[in-house]
Protein backbone atom coordinates (compact mmCIF):
# COMPACT_ATOMS: atom_id res chain seq x y z
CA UNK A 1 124.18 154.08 108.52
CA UNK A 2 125.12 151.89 105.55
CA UNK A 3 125.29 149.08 108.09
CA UNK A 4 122.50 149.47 109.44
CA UNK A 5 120.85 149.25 106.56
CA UNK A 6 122.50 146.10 105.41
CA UNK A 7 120.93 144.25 108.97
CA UNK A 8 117.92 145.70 107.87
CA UNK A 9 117.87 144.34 104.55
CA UNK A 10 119.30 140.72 106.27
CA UNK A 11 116.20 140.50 108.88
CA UNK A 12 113.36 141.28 105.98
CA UNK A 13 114.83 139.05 103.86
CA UNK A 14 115.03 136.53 106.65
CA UNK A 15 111.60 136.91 107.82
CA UNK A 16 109.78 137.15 103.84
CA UNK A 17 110.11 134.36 101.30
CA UNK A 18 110.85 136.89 98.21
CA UNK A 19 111.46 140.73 98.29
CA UNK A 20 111.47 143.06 95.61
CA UNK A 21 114.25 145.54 95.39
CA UNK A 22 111.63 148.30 95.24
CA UNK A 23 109.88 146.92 98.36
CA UNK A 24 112.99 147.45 99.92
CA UNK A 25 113.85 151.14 98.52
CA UNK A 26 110.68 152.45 99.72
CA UNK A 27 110.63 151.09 103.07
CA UNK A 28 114.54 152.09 103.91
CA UNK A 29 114.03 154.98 102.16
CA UNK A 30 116.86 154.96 99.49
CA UNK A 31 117.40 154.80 95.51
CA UNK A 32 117.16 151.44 94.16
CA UNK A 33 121.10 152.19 93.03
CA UNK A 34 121.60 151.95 96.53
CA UNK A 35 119.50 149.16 96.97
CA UNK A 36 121.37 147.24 94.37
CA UNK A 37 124.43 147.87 95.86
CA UNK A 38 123.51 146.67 99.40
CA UNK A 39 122.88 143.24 98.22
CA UNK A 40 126.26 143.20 96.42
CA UNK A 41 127.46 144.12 99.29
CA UNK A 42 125.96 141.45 101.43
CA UNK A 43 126.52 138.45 98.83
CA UNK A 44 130.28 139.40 98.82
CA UNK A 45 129.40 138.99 102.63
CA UNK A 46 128.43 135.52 102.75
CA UNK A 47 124.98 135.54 103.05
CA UNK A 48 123.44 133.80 100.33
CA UNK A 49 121.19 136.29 98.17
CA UNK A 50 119.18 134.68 95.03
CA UNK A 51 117.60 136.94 92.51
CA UNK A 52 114.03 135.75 90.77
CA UNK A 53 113.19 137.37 87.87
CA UNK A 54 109.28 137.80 86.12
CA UNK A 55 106.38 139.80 87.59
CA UNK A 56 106.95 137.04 90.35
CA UNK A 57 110.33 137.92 91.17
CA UNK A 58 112.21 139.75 93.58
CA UNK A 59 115.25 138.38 96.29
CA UNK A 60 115.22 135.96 98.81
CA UNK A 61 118.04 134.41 100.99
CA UNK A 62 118.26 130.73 100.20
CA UNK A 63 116.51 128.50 102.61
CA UNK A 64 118.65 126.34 104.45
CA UNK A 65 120.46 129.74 105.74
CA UNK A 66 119.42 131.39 109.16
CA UNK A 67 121.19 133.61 111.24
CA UNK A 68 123.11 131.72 114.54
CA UNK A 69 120.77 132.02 117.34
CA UNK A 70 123.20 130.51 120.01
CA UNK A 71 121.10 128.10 121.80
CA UNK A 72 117.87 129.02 121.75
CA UNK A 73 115.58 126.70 120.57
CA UNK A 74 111.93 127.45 118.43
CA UNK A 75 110.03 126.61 121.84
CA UNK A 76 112.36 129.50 123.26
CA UNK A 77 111.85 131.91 120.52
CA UNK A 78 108.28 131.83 120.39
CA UNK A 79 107.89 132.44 124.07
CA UNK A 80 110.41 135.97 123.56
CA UNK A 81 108.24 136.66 120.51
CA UNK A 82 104.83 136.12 122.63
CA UNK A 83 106.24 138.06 125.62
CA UNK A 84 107.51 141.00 123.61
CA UNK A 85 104.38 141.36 122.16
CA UNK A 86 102.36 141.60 124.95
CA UNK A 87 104.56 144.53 125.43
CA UNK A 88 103.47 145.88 121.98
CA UNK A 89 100.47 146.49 124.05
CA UNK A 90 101.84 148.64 126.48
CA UNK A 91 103.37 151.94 126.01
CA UNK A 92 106.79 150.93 125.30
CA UNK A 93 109.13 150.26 123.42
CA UNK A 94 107.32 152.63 120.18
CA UNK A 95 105.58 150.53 118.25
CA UNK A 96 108.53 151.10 115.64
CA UNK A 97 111.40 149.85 117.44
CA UNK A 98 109.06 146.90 118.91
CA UNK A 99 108.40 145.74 114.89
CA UNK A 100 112.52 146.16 114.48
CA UNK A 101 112.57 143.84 117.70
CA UNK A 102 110.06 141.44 116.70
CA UNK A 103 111.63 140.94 112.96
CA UNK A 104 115.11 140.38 114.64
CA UNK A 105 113.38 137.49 116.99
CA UNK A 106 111.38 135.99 113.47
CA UNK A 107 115.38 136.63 112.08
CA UNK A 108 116.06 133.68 113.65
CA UNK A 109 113.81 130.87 112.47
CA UNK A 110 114.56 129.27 109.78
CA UNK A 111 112.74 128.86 106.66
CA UNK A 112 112.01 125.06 108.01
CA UNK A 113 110.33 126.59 110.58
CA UNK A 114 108.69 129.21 109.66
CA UNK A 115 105.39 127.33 109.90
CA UNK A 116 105.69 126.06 113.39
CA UNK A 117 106.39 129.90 114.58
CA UNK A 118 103.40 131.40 112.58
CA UNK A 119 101.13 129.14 114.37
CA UNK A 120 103.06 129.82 117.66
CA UNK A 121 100.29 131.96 119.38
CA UNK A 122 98.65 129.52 121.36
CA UNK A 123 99.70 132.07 124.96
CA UNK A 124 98.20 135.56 124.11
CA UNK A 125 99.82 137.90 127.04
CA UNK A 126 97.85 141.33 126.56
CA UNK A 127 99.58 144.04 129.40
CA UNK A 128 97.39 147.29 128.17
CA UNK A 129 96.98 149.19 130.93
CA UNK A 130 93.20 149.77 131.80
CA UNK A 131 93.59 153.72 131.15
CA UNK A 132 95.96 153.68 127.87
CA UNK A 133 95.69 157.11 126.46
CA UNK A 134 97.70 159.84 124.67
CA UNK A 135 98.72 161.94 127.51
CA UNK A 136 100.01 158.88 129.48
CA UNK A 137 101.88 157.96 126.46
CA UNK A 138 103.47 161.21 126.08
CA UNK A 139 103.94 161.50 129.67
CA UNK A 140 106.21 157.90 129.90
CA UNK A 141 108.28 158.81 126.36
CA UNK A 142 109.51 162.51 127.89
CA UNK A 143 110.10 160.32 131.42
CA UNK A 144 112.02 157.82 129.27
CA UNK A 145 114.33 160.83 127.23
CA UNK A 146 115.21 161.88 131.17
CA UNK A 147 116.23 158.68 132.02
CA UNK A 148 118.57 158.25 128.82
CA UNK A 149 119.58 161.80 129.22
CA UNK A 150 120.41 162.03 132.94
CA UNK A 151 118.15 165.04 133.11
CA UNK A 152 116.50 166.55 136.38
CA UNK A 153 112.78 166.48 136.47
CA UNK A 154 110.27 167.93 138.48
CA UNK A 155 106.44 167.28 139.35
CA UNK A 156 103.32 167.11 141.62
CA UNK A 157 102.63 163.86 142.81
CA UNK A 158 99.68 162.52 144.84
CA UNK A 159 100.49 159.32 147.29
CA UNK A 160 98.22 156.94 148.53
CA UNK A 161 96.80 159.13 151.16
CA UNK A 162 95.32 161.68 149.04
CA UNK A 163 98.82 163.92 149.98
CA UNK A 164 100.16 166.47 147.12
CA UNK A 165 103.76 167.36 147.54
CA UNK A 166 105.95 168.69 144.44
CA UNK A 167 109.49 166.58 143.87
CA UNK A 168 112.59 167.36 142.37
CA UNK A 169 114.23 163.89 140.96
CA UNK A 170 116.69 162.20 139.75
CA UNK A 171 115.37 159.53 137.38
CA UNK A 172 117.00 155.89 137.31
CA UNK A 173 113.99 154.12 135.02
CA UNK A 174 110.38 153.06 134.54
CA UNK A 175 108.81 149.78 135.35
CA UNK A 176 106.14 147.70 134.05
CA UNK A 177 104.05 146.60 137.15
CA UNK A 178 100.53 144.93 137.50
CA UNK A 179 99.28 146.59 134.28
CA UNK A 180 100.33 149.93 135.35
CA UNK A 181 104.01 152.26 135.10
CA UNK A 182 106.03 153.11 137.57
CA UNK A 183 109.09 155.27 137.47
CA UNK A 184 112.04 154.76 140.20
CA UNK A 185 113.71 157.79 141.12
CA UNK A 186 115.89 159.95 143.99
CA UNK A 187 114.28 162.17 145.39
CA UNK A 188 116.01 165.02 146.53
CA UNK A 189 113.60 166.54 148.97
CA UNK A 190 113.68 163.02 150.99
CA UNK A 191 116.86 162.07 150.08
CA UNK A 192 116.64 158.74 149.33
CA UNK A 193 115.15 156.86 146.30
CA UNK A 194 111.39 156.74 145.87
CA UNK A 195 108.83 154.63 143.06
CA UNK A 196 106.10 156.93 141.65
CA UNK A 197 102.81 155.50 139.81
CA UNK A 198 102.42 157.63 136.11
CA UNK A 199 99.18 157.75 136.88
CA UNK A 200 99.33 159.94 140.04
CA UNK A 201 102.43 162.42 138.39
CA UNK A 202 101.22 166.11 137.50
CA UNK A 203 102.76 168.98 135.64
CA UNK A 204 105.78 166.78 134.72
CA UNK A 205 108.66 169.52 133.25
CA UNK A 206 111.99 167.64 132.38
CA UNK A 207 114.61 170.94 133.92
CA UNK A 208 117.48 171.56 131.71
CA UNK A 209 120.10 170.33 134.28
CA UNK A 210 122.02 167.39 134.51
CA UNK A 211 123.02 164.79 137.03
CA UNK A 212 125.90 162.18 137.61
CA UNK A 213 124.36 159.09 138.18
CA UNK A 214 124.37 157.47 141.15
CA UNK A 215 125.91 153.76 141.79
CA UNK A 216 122.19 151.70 142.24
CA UNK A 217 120.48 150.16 139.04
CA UNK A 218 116.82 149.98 138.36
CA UNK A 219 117.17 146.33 139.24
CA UNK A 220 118.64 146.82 142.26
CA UNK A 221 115.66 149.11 143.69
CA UNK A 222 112.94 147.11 142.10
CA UNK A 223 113.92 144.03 143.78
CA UNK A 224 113.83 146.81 147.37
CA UNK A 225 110.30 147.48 146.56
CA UNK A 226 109.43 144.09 145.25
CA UNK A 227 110.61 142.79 148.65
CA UNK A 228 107.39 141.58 150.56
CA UNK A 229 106.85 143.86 153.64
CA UNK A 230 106.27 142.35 157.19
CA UNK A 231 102.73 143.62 157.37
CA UNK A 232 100.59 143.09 160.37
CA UNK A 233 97.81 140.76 159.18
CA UNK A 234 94.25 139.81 160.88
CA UNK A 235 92.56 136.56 160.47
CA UNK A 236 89.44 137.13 158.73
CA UNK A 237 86.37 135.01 158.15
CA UNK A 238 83.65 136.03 155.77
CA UNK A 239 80.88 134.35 154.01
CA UNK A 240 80.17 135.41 150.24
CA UNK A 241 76.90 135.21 148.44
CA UNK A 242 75.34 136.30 145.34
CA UNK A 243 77.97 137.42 142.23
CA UNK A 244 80.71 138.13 144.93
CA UNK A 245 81.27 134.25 145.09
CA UNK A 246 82.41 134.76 141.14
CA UNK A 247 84.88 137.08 142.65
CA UNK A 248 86.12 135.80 145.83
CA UNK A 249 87.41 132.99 143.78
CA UNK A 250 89.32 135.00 141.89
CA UNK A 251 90.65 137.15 144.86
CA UNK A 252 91.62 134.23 147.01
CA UNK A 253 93.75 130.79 147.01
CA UNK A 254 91.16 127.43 146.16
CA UNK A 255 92.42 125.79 149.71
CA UNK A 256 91.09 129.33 152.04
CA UNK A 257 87.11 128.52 150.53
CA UNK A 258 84.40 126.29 151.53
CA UNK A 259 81.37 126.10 149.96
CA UNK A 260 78.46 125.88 152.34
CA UNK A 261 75.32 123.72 152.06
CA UNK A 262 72.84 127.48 150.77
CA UNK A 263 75.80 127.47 148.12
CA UNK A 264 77.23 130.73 149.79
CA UNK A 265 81.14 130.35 150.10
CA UNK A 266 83.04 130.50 153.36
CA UNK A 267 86.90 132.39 152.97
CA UNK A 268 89.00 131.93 155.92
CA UNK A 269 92.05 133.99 155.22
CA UNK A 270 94.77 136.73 156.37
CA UNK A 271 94.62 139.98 155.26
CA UNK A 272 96.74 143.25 155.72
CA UNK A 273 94.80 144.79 158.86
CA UNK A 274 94.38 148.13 158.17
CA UNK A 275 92.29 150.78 155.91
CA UNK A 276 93.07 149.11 152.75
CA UNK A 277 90.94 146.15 153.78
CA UNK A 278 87.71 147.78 154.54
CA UNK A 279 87.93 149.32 150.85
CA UNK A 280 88.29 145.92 149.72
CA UNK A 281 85.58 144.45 151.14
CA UNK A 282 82.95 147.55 150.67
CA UNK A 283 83.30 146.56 147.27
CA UNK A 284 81.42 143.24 147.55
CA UNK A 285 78.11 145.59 149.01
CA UNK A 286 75.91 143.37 150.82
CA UNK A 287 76.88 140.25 149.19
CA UNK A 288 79.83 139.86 152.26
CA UNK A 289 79.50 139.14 155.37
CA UNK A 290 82.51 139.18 158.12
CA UNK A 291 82.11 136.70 160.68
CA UNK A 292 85.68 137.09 162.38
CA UNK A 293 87.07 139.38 163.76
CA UNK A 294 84.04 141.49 164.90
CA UNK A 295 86.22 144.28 165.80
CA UNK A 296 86.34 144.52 161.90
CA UNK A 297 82.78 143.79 161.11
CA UNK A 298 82.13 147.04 163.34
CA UNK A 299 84.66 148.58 161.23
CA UNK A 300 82.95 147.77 157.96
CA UNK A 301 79.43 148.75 159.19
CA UNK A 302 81.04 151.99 160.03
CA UNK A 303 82.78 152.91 156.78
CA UNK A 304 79.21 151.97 155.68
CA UNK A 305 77.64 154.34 158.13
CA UNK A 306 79.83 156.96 156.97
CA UNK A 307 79.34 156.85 153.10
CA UNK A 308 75.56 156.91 153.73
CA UNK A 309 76.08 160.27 155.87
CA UNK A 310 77.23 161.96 152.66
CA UNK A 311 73.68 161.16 150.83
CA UNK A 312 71.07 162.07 153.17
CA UNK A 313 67.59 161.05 152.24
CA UNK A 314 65.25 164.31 151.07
């Protein structure tokens, strides 16, 4: 504990210009005695501590000191510091142990630089999830105590098809992907390992047993599902108008649109040919238009067809 501490005390001193010794009491929660004898402890150390006195006053490590950060240069450091807190965003780590993360990274700057890092946010990477609330939160931290625990957990989840089945799994870890959390797992009913959006998991209960661990790391299985999937794909050709234009060019690659003479914009492009498509495109309303294939133009107008039938006019 007492080291601890002492790191502690090393990265806020690192990261502040001056301290006070009750500053640092109150925030590790300890006597100023203790206190008092920390910084002893780290002067006899090596580190060199200097002691201000006056209403001004307080403790500061001197500034040509920093801690080694083997290799990495400022540029490097405030690219870690940017990326970890777009995390901060997210749901994890806990906001506490992500300000214990961020004042080891600032740790490593030196007093000489200090300025150059503060003014370092010129990349602002914000990965909030659209739907951030408190039952997601508490739903990824007692996923996360499974994981570290090796603990057996079971809940209804709903796939992609609208299908509810209940799973028993083993959890191997949670990943960050596309603004949303995903937890890889083994699934015992299917007997082989399966990824599972937070989003779509119900009546999560962590079970009291335990399981041995199984030789495959979260890496290995999120490079299996990050592996792109030989998809059958059509060769679409559509013409956008009105706001959708806005959108198509955010939806598809500058080369696969044409702007036409009326200002619409022509997309010729490949897409996965199946359902997933036609809920893409009903999106854009009537500001699309698919030229090629008609086959899928027929398709459209009949997903169309269909979501009028549910709102028959009185």
């Amino acid at each position: 504990m007492k080291l601890e501490r002492l790191m502690a005390i090393t990265i806020l001193l690192l990261n502040r210009k001056r301290v006070q010794a009750q500053e640092l009491a109150e925030r590790l929660e300890v006597s100023l005695r203790t206190i008092y004898r920390d910084l002893e402890s780290l002067s006899l150390a090596g580190i060199p501590i200097v002691s201000y006195t006056g209403t001004e006053g307080g403790y500061e490590i001197m500034e040509s000191f920093r801690l080694d950060r083997q290799m990495l240069s400022l540029d490097e450091l405030i690219v870690l510091c940017t990326a970890l807190r777009g995390l901060q965003s997210t749901q994890a780590p806990t906001p506490a142990n992500m300000d214990r993360l961020l004042d080891k990274v600032g740790a490593l700057v030196s007093q000489a630089e200090q300025d150059r890092f503060a003014d370092g946010d010129q990349i602002l990477i914000d990965l909030t999830p659209w739907r951030n609330n408190g039952a997601e939160r508490t739903k990824y931290e007692s996923l996360q105590k499974a994981v570290q625990d090796k603990k057996l957990i079971r809940f209804t989840y709903t796939d992609g098809k609208g299908e509810e089945t209940e799973r028993l799994i083993e959890p191997v870890g949670l990943a960050l992907k596309n603004y949303a959390w995903y937890l890889h797992g083994y699934c015992l009913s299917r007997e082989d390992y399966r990824i599972f959006k937070l989003s779509r998991i119900r009546e999560l209960q962590v079970q009291p047993e335990s399981f041995q661990r199984r030789p495959v790391t979260l890496s290995m299985l999120n490079e299996r599902w990050s592996t792109p999937r030989h998809e059958p794909k059509v060769d679409l050709v559509m013409q956008f108008t009105g706001e959708s234009k806005v959108h198509a060019s955010d939806y598809f690659d500058e080369k696969e649109i044409e702007k036409q003479p009326d200002g619409s914009l022509l997309v010729r492009t490949a897409m996965p040919d199946e359902k997933w498509t036609i809920g893409f495109l009903l999106r854009f309303q009537t500001e699309v238009l698919v030229l090629e294939p008609a086959r899928l133009g027929a398709a459209l107008r009949q997903a169309a067809l269909d979501i009028a039938a549910l709102y028959p006019s009185s």
